[in-house]
Protein backbone atom coordinates (compact mmCIF):
# COMPACT_ATOMS: atom_id res chain seq x y z
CA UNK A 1 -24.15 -9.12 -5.63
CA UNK A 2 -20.76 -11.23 -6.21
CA UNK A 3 -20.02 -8.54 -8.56
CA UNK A 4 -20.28 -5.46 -6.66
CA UNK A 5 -18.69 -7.41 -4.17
CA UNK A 6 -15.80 -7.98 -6.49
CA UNK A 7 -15.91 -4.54 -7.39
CA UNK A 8 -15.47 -3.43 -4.23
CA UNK A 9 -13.08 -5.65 -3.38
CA UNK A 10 -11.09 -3.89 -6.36
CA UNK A 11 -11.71 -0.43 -4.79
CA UNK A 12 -10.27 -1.21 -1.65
CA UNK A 13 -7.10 -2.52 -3.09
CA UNK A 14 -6.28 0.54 -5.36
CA UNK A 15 -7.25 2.49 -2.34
CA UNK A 16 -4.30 0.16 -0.79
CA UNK A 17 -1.87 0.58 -3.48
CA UNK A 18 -2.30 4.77 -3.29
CA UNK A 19 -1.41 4.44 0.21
CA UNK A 20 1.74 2.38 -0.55
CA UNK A 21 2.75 4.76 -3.34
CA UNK A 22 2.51 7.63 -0.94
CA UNK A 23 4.86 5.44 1.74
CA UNK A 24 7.32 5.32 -1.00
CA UNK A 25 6.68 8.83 -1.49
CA UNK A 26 7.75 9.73 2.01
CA UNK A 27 11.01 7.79 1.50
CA UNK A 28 11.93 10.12 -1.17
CA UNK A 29 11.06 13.22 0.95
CA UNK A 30 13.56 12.11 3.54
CA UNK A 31 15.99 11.37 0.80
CA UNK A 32 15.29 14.76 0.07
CA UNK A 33 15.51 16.40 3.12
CA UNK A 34 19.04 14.42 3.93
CA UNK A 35 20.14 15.97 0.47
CA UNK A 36 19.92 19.15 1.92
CA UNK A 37 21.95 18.58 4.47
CA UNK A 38 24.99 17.14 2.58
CA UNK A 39 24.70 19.54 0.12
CA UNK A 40 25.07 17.11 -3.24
CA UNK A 41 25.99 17.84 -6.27
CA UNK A 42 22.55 18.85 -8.04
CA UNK A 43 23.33 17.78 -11.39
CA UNK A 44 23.41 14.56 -10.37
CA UNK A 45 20.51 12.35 -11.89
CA UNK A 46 19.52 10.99 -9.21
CA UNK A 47 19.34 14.12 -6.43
CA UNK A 48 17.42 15.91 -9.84
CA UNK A 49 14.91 13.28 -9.69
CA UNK A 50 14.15 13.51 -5.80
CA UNK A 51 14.26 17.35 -6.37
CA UNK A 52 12.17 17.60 -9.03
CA UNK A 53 9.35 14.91 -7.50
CA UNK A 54 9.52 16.80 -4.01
CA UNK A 55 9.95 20.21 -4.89
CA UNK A 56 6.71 21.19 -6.01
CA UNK A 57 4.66 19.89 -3.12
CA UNK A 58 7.41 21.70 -0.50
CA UNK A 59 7.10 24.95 -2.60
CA UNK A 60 4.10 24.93 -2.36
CA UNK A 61 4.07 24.54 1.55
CA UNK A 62 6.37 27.63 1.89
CA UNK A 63 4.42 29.59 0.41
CA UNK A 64 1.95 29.46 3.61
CA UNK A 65 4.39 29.07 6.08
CA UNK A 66 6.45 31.78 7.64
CA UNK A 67 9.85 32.67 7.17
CA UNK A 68 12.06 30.65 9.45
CA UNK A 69 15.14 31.94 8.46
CA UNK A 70 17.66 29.14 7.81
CA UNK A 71 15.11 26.64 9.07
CA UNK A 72 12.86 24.74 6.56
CA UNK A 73 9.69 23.32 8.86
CA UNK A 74 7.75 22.38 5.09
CA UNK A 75 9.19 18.79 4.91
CA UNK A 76 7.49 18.25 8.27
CA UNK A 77 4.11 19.52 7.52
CA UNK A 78 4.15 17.86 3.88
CA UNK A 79 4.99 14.27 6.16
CA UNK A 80 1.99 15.27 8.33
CA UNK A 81 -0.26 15.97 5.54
CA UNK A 82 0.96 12.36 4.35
CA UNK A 83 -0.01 11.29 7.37
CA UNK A 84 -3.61 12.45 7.69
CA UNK A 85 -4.28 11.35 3.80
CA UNK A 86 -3.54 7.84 5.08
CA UNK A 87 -4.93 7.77 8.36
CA UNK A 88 -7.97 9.26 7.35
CA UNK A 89 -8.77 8.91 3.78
CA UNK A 90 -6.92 6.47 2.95
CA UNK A 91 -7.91 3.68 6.08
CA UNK A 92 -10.92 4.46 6.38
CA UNK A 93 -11.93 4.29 2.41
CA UNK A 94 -9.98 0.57 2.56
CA UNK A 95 -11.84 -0.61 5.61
CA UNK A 96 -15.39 0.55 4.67
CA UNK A 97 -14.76 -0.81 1.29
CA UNK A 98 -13.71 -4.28 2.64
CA UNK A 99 -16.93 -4.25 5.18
CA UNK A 100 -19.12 -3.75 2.27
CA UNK A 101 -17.28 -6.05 0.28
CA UNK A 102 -18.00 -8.80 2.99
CA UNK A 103 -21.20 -7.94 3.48
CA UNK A 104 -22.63 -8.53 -0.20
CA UNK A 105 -20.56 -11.72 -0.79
CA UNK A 106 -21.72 -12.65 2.74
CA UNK A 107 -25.65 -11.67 1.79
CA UNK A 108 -25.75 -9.77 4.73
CA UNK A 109 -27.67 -6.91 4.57
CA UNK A 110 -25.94 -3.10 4.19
């Protein structure tokens, strides 16, 4: 039981280490929406990078969404999105993983 406790255990910290990589994620969307604003120069290596990382999730967005004119709403639903994942995959996966963790290293029954 130790093991599959262990195991668990495991789980619930990958499950915590996807969440922080999407965090760090959302840091990079901002970077990228402030990029738009300023208008950098996009041969830059470093405003390629955030382009190239964000750019595919946000095209894919607009292809839903209606035509705004000038205004670009996808950031916002791609940080929402973010948002649910770790609210509700993300937590809850980590917390029922821990309880069951407890449980079998406790010997309490599931």
């Amino acid at each position: 039981m130790i093991l599959l406790a262990n195991i668990l255990l495991a789980l619930a910290k990958i499950v915590e280490l996807a969440s922080g990589l999407l965090t760090i994620y959302k840091y990079i969307l901002l970077a990228s929406v402030i990029i738009s604003w300023v208008n950098a120069d996009p041969y830059n290596p470093i405003v390629n990078f955030i382009y190239r990382v964000t750019e595919p999730a946000l095209r894919r967005i607009r292809r839903y969404m209606p035509d705004t004119g000038m205004l670009d709403l996808s950031p916002l639903v791609l940080f929402a999105l973010i948002y649910l994942v770790q609210i509700i995959v993300f937590d809850t996966a980590y917390t029922y993983l821990m309880i069951l963790s407890n449980q079998l290293k406790g010997g309490g029954a599931l």
